[in-house]
C-alpha atoms as a PDB file:
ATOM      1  CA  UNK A   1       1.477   4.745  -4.311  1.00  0.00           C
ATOM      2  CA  UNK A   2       3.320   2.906  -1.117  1.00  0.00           C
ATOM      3  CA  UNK A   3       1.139   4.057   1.503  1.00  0.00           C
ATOM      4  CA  UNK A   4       3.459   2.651   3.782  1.00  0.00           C
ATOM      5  CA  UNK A   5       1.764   3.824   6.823  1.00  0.00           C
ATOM      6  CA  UNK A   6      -1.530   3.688   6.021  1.00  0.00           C
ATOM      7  CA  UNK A   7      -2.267  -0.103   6.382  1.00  0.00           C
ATOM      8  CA  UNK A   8       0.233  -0.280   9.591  1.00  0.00           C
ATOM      9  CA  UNK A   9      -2.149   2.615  11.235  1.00  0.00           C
ATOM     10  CA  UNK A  10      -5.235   1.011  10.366  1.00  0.00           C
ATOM     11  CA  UNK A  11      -4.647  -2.359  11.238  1.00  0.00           C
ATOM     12  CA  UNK A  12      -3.727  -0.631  14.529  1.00  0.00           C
ATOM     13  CA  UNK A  13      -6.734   1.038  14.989  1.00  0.00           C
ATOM     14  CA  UNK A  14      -8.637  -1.310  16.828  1.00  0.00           C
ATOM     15  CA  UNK A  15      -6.133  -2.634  19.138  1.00  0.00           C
ATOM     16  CA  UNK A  16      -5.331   0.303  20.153  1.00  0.00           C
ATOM     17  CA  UNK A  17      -8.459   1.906  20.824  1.00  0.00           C
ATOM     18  CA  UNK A  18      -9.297  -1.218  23.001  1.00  0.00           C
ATOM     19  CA  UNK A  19      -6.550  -0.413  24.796  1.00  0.00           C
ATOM     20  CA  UNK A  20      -7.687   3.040  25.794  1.00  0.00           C
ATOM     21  CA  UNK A  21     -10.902   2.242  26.780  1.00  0.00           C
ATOM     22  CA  UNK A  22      -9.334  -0.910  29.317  1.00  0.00           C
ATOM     23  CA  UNK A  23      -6.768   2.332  31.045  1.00  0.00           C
ATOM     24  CA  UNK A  24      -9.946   4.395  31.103  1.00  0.00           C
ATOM     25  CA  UNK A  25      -8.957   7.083  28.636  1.00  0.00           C
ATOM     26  CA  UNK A  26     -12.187   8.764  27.123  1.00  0.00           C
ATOM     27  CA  UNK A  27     -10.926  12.380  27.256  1.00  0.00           C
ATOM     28  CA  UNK A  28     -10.532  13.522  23.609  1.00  0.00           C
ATOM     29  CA  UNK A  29      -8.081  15.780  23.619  1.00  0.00           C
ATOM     30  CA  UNK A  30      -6.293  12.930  25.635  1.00  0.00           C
ATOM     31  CA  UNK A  31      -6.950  10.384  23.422  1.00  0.00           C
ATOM     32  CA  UNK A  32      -5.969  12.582  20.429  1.00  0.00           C
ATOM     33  CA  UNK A  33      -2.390  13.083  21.498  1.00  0.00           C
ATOM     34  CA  UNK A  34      -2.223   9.806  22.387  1.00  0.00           C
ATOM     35  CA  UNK A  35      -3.196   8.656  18.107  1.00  0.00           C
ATOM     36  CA  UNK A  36      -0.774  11.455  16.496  1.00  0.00           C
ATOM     37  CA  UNK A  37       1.674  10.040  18.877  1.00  0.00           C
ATOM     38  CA  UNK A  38       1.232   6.811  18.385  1.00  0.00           C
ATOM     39  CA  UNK A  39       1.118   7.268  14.527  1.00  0.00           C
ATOM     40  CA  UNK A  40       4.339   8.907  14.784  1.00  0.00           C
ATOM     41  CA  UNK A  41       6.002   6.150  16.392  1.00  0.00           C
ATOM     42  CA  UNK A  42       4.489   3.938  13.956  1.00  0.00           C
ATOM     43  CA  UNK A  43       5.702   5.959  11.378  1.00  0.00           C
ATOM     44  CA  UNK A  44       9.705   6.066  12.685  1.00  0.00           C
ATOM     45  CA  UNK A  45       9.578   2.682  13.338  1.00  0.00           C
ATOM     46  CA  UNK A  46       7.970   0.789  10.549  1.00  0.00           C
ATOM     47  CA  UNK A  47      10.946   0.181   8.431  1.00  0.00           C
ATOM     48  CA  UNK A  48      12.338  -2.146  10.650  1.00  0.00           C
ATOM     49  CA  UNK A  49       8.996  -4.207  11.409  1.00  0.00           C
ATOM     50  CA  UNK A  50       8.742  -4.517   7.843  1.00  0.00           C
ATOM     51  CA  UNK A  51      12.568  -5.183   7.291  1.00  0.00           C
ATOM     52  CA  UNK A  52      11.630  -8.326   9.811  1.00  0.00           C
ATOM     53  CA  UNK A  53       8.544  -9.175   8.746  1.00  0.00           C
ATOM     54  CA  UNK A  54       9.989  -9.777   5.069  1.00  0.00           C
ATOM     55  CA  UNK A  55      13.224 -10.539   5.772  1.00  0.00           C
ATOM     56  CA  UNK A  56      14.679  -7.854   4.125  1.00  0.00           C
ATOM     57  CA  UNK A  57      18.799  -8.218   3.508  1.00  0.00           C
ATOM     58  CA  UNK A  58      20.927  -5.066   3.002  1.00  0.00           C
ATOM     59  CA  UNK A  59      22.690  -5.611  -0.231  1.00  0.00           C
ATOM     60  CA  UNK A  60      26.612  -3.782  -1.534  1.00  0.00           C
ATOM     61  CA  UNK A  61      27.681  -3.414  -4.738  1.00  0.00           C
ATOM     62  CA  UNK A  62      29.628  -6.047  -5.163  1.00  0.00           C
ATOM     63  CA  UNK A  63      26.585  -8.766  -4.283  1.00  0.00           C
ATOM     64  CA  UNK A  64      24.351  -7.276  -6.399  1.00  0.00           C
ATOM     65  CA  UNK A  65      26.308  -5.115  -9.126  1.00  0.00           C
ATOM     66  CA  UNK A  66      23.958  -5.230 -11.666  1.00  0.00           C
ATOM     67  CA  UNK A  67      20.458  -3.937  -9.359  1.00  0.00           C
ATOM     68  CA  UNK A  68      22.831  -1.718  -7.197  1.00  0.00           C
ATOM     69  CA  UNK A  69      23.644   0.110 -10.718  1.00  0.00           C
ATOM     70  CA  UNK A  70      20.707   0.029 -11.512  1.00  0.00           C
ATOM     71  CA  UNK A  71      19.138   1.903  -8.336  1.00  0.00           C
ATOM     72  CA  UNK A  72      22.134   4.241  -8.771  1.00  0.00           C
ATOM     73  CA  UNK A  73      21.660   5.615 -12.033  1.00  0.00           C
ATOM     74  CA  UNK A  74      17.869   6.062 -11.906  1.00  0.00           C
ATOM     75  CA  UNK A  75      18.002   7.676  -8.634  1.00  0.00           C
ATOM     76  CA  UNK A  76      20.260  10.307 -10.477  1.00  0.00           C
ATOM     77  CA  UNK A  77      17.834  10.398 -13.461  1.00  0.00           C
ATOM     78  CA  UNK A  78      14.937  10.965 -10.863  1.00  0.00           C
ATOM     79  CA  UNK A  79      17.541  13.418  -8.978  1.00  0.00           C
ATOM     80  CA  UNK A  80      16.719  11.467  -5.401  1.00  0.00           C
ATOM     81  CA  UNK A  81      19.539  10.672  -3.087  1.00  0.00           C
ATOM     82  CA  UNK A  82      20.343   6.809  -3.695  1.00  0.00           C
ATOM     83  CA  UNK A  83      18.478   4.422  -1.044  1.00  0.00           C
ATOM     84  CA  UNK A  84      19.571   1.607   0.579  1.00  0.00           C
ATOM     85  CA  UNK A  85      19.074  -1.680  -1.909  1.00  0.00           C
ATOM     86  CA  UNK A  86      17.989  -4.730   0.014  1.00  0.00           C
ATOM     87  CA  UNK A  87      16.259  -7.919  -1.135  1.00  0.00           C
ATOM     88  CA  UNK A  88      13.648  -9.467   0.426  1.00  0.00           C
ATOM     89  CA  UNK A  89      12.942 -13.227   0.810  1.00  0.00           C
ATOM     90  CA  UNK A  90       9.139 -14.054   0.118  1.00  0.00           C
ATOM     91  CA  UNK A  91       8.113 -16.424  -2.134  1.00  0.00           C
ATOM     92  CA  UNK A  92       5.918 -13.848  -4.655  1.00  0.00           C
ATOM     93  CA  UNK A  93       7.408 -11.169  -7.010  1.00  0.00           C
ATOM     94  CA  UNK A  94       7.407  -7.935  -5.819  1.00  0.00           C
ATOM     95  CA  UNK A  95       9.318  -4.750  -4.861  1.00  0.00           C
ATOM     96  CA  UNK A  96       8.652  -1.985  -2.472  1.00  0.00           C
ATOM     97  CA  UNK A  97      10.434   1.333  -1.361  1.00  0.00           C
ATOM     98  CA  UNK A  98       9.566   2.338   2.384  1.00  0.00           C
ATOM     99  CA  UNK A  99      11.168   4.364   4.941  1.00  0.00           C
ATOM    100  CA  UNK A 100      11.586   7.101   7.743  1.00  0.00           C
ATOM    101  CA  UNK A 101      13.550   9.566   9.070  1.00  0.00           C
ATOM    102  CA  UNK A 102      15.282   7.708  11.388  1.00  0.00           C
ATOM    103  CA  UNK A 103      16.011   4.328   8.834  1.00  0.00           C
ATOM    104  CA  UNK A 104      16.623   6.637   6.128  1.00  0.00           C
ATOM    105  CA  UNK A 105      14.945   5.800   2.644  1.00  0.00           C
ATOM    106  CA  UNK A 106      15.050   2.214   1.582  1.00  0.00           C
ATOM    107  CA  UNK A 107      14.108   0.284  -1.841  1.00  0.00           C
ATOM    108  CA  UNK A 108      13.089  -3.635  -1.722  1.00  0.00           C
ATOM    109  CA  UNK A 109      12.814  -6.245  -4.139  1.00  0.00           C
ATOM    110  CA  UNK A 110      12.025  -9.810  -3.712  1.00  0.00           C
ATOM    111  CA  UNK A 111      14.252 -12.918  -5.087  1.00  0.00           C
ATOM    112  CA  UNK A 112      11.203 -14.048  -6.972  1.00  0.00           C
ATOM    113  CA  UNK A 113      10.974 -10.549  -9.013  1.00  0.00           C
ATOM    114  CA  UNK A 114      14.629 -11.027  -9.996  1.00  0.00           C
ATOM    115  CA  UNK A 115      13.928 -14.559 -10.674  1.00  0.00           C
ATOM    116  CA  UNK A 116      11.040 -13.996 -13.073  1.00  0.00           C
ATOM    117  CA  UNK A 117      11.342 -10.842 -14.888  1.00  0.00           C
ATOM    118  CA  UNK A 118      13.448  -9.725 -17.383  1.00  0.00           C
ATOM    119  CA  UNK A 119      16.408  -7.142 -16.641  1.00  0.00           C
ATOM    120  CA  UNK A 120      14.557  -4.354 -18.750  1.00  0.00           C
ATOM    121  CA  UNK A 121      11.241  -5.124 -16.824  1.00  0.00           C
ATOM    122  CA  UNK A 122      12.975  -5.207 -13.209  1.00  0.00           C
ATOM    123  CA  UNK A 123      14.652  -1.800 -14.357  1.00  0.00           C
ATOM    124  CA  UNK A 124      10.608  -0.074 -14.791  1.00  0.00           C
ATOM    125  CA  UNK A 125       9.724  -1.269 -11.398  1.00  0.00           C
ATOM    126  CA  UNK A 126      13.182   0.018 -10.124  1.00  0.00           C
ATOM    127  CA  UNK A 127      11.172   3.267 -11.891  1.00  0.00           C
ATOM    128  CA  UNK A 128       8.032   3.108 -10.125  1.00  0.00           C
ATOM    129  CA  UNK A 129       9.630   2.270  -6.372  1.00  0.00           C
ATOM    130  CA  UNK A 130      11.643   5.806  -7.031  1.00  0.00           C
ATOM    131  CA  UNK A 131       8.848   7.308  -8.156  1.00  0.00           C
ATOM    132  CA  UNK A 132       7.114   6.997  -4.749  1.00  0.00           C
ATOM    133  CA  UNK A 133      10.604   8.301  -3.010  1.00  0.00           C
ATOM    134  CA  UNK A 134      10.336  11.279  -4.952  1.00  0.00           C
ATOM    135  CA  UNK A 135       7.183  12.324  -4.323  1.00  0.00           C
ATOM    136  CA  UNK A 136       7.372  11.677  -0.927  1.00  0.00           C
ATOM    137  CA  UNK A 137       4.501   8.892  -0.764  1.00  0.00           C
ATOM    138  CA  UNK A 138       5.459   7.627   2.296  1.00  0.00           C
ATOM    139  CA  UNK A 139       4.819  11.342   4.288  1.00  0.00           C
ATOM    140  CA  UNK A 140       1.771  12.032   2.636  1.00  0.00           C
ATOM    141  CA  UNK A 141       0.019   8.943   3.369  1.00  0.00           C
ATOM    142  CA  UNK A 142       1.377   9.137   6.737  1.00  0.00           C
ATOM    143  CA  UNK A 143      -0.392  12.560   7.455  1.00  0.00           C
ATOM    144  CA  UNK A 144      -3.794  11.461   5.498  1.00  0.00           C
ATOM    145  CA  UNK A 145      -3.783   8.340   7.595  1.00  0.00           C
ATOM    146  CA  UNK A 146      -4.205  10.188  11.008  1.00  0.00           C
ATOM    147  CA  UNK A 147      -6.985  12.179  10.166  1.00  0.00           C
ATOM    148  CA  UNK A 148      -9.454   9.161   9.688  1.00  0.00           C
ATOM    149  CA  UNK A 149      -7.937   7.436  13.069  1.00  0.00           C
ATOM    150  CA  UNK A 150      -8.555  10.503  14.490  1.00  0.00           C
ATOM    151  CA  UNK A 151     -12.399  10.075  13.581  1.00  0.00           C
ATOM    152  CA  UNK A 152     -12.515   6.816  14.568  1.00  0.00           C
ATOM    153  CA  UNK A 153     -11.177   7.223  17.912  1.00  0.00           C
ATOM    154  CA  UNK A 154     -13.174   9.937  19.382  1.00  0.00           C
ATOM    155  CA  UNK A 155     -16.317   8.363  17.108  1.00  0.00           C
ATOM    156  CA  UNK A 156     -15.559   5.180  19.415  1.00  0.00           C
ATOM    157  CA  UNK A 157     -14.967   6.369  22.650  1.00  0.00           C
ATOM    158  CA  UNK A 158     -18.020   8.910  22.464  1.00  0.00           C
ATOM    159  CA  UNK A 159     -20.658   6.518  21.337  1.00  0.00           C
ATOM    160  CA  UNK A 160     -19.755   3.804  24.231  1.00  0.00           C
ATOM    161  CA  UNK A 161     -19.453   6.594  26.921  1.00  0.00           C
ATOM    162  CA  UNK A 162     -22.919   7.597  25.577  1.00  0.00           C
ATOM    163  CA  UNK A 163     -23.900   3.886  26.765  1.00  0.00           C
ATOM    164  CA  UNK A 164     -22.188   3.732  29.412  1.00  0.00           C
ATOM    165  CA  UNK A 165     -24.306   7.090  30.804  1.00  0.00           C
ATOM    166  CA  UNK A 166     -27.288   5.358  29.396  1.00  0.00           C
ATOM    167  CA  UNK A 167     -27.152   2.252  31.860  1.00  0.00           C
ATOM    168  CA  UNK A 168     -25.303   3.486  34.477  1.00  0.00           C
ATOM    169  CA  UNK A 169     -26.971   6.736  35.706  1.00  0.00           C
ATOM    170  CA  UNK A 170     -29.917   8.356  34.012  1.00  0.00           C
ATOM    171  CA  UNK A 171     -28.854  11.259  31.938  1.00  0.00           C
ATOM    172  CA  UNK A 172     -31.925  13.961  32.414  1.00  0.00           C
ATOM    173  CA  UNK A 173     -30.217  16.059  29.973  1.00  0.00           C
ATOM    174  CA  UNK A 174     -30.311  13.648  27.176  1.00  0.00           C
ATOM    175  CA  UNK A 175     -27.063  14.191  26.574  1.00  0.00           C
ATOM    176  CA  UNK A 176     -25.989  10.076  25.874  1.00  0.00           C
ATOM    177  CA  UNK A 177     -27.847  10.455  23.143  1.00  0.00           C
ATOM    178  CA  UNK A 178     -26.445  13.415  21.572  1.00  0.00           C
ATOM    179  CA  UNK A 179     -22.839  11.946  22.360  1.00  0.00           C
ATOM    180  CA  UNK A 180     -24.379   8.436  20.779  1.00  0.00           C
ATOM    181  CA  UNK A 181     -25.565  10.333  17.865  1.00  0.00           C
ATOM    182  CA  UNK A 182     -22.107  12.549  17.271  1.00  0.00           C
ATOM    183  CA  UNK A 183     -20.084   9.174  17.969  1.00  0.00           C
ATOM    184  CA  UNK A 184     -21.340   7.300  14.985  1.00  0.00           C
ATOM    185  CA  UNK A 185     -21.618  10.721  12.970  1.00  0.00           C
ATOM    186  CA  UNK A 186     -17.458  10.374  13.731  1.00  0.00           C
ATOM    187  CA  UNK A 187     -17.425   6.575  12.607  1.00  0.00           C
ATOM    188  CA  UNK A 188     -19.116   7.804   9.366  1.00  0.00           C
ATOM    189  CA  UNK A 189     -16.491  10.286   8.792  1.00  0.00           C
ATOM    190  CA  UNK A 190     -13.966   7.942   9.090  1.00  0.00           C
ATOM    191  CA  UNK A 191     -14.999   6.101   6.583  1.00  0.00           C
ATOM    192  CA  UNK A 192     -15.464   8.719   3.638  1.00  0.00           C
ATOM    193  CA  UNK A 193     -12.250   9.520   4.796  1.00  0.00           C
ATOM    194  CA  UNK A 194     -10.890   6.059   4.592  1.00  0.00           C
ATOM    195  CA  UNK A 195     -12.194   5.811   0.984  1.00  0.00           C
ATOM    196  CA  UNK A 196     -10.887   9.223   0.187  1.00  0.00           C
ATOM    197  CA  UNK A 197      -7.475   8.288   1.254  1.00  0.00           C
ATOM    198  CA  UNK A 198      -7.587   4.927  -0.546  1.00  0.00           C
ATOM    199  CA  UNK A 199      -8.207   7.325  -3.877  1.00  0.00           C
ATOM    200  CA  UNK A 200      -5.262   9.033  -3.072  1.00  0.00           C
ATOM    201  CA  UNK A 201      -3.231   5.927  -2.561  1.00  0.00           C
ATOM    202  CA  UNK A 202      -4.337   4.677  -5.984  1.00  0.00           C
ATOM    203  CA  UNK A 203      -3.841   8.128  -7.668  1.00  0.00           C
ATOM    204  CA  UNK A 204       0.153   8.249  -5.929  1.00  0.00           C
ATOM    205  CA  UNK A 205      -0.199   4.699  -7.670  1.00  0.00           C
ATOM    206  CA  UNK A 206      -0.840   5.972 -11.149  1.00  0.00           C
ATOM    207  CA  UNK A 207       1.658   9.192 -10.494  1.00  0.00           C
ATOM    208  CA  UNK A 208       4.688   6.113  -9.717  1.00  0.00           C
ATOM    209  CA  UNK A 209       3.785   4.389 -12.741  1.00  0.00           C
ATOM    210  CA  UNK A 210       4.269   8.205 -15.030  1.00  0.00           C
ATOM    211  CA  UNK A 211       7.802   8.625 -12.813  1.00  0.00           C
ATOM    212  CA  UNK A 212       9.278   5.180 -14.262  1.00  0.00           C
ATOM    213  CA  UNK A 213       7.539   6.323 -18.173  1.00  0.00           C
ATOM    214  CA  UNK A 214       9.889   9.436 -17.681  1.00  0.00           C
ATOM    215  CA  UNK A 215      13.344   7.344 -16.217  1.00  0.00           C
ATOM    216  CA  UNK A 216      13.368   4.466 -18.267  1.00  0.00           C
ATOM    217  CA  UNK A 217      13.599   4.379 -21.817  1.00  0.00           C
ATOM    218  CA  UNK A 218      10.403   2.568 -23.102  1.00  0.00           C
ATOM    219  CA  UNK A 219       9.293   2.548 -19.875  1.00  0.00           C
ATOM    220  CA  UNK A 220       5.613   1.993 -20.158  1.00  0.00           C
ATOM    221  CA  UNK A 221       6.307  -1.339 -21.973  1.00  0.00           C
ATOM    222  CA  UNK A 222       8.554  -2.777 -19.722  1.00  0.00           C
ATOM    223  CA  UNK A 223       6.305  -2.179 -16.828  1.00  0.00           C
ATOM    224  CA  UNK A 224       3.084  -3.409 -18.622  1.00  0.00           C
ATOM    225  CA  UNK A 225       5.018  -6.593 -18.884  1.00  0.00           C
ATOM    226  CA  UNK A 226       6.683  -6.778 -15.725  1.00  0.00           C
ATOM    227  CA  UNK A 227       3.060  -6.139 -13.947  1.00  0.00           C
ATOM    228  CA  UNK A 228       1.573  -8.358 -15.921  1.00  0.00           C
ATOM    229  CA  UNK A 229       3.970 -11.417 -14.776  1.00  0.00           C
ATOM    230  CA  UNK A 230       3.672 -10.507 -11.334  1.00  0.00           C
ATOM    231  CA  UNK A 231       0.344 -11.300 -11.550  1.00  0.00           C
ATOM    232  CA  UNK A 232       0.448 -14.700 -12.938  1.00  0.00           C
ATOM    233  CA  UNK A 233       3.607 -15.692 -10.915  1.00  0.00           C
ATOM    234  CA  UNK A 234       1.820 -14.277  -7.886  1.00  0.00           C
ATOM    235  CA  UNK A 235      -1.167 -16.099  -8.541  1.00  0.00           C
ATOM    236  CA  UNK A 236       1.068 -19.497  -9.025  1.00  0.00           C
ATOM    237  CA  UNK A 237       2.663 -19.253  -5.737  1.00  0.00           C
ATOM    238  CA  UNK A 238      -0.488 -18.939  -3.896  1.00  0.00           C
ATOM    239  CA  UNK A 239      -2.388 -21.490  -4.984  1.00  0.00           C
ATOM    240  CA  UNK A 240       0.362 -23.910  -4.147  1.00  0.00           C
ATOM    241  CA  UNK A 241       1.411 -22.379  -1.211  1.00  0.00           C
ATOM    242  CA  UNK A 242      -1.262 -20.869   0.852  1.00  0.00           C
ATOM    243  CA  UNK A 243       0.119 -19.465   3.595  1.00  0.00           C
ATOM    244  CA  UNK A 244       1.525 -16.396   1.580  1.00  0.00           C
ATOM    245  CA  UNK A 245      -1.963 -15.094   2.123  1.00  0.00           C
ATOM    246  CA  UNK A 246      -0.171 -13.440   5.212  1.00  0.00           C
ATOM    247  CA  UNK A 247       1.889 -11.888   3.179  1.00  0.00           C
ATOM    248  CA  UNK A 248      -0.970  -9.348   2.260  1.00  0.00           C
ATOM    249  CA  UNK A 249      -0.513  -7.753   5.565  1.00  0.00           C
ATOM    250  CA  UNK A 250       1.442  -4.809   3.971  1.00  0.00           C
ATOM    251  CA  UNK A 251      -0.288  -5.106   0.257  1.00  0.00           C
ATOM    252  CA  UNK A 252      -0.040  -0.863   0.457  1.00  0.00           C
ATOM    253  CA  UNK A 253       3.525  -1.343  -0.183  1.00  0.00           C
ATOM    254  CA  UNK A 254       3.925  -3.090  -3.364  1.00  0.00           C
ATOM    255  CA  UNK A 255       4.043  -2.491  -6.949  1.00  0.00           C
ATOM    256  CA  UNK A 256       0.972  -4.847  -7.236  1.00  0.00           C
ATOM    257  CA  UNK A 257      -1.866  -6.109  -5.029  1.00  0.00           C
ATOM    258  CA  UNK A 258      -0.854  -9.579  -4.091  1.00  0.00           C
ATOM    259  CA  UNK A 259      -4.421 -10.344  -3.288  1.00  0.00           C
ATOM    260  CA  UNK A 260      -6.045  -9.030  -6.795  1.00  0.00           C
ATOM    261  CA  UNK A 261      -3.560 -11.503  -8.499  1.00  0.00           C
ATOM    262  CA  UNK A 262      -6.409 -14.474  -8.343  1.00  0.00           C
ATOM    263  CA  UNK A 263      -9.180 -12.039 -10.173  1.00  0.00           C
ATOM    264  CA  UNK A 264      -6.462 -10.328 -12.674  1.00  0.00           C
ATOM    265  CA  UNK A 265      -4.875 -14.413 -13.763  1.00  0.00           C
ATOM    266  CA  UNK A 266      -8.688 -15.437 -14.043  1.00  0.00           C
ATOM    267  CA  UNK A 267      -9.130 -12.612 -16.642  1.00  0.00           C
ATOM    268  CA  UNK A 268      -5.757 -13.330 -17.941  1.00  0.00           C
ATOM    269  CA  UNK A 269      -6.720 -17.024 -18.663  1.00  0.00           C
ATOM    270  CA  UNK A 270      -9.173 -16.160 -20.720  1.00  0.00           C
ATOM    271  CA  UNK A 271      -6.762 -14.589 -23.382  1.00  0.00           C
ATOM    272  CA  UNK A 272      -4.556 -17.417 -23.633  1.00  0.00           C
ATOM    273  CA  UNK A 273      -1.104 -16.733 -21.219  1.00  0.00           C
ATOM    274  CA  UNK A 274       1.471 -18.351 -23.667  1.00  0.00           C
ATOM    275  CA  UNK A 275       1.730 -15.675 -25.828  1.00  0.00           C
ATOM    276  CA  UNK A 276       4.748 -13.217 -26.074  1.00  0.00           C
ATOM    277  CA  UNK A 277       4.392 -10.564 -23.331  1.00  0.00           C
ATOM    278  CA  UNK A 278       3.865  -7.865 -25.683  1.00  0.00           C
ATOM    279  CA  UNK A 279       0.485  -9.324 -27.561  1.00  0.00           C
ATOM    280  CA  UNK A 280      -0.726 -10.655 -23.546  1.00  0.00           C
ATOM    281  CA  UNK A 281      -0.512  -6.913 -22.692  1.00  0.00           C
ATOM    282  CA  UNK A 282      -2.112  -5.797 -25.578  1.00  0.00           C
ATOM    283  CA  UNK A 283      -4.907  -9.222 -25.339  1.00  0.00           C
ATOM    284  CA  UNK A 284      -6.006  -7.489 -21.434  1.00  0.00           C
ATOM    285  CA  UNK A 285      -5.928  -4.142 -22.385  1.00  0.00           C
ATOM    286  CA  UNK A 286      -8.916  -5.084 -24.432  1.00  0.00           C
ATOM    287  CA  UNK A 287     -10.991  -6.513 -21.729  1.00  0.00           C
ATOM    288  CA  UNK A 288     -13.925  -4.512 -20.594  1.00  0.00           C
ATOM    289  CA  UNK A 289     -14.376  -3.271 -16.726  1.00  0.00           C
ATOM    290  CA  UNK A 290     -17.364  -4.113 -15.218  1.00  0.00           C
ATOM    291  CA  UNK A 291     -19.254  -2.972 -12.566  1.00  0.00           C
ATOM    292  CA  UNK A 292     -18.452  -5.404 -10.189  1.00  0.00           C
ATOM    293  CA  UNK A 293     -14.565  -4.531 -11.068  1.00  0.00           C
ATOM    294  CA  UNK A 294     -15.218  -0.616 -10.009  1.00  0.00           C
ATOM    295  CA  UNK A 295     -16.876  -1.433  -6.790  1.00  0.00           C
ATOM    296  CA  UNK A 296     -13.818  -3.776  -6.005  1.00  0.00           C
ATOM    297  CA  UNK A 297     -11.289  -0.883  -7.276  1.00  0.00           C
ATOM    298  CA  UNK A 298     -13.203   1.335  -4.203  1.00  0.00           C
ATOM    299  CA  UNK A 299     -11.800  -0.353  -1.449  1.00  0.00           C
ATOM    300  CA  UNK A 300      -8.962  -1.016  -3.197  1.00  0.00           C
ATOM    301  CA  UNK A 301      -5.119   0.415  -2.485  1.00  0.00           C
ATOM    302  CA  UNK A 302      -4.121  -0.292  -5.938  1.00  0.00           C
ATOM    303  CA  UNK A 303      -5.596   0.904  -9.345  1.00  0.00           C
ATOM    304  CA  UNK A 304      -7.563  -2.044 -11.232  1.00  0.00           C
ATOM    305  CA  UNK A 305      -4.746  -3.465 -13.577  1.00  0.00           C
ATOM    306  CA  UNK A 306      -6.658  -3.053 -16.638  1.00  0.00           C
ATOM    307  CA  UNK A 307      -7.188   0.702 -15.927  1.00  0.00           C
ATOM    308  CA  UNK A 308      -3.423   0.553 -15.073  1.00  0.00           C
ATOM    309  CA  UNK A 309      -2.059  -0.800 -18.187  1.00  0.00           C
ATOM    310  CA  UNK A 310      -4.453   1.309 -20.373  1.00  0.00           C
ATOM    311  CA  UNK A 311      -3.051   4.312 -18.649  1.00  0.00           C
ATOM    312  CA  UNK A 312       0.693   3.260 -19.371  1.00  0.00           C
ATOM    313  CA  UNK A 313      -0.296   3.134 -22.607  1.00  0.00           C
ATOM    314  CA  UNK A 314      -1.599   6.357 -22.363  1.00  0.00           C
ATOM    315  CA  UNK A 315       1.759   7.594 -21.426  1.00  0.00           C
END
């Protein structure tokens, strides 16, 4: 799944609860309408941070004839209004479909994914970026997101209030301690929530990857192969060009997890990368997951690409 929202909000999460504490906001109801707010805003305004941050170029028709078809006839086969086509210039192939109410919904894909996949495989992740328009990725992680800033928040603010009673006036009542105690009780929540909602963004993930099976005709091929080659191009780019790393800012949005490409090439190298894309596909779905790849898949937005491509295969 996109998850547009949910990386935004929690990379917000800190600066923003700083900034409560410094205007002296510690009442929770308070401070609660302040986060939904807030999220909100993020929410209705994110498509054109992101248009900016990636450089993101509304294309016609008559630029692009052959993606702008494309986007056209699956959004009919997926029966979605068409979104707005742009292309966005960073250096690593990928695509990404985001949007609100107010920018309307939007589909992205980068000059590199053009430049490196085949027209069948650019056509499956055409697939996949509907598929998260469709089932309306974008609101649902927006709503699960809130909930564990919500935690967090009032987790934060009660626990340093509880110290703040603590040193600055004696509390006879012991109550500090009880607001210490529910405070981190709150941070814990948050995180079982956080790991709950990265599930769910790896689950709207796996439901993307079924839409493009059902709108494109051999679809779970073509997407096996175009995943697999944004892997190794990713990879490429990065290690001669470093300072894509920042690029990872919005992973949550792409068809692949620009900053798993280094572990998926190593295990890639190991079955020799020069063979057709069909037999390199089959070569990794062989692999076995270890442990140390599950614990990794935990905190991770996107499903491990070996359990990926086994469940494409699936379909």
């Amino acid at each position: 799944m996109i998850g547009t929202l949910a990386l935004i909000i929690g990379l917000s999460t800190l600066f923003f609860t700083y900034i409560l504490t410094l205007i002296g906001v510690t009442n929770i109801v308070t401070m609660g309408l302040f986060i939904v707010v807030f999220n909100v805003a993020q929410w209705l305004f994110a498509p054109y941070l992101i248009g900016l941050m990636y450089r993101v170029r509304k294309v016609s028709r008559s630029e692009e004839p052959e993606l702008y078809d494309m986007v056209e006839r699956l959004s009919r086969k997926s029966s979605i209004r068409t979104p707005a086509i742009g292309i966005a210039q960073i250096p690593i192939p990928n695509a990404f479909a985001y949007g609100s109410p107010l920018s309307g919904t939007r589909v992205a894909v980068t000059t590199e994914l053009l430049n490196k996949l085949e027209t069948e495989e650019v056509e499956a992740v055409i697939g996949h970026e509907l598929g998260h328009l469709k089932h309306r990725d974008v609101q649902i992680m927006m709503i699960v997101s809130i909930l564990p800033a919500l935690f967090y928040y009032v987790g934060y603010s009660l626990f340093w209030s509880a110290q703040y009673s603590r040193y600055g006036r004696r509390d006879e009542r012991g109550n500090g301690s009880l607001m210490a105690l529910i405070g981190l009780l709150s941070i814990f929540v948050y995180w079982v929530l956080t790991l709950f909602t990265l599930y769910l963004s790896r689950l709207r993930e796996y439901y993307a990857d079924r839409h493009s099976v059902s709108v494109v005709d051999q679809g779970a091929r073509k997407l096996s192969e175009g995943l697999v080659k944004i892997v190794r191009s990713t990879e490429r780019v990065r290690r001669h060009r470093p300072e894509t790393g920042t690029l990872s800012s919005f992973k949550a949005l792409f068809i692949s997890d620009p900053d798993s490409s280094g572990r998926d090439l190593q295990d890639m190298s190991e079955i020799n990368m020069v063979r057709p894309d069909r037999e390199l596909v089959e070569s990794y779905l062989r692999r076995r997951i270890t442990a140390a790849d599950k614990m990794v898949e935990i905190f991770s937005t996107h499903p491990n690409m070996i359990k990926r491509l086994r469940a494409l295969q699936e379909l």
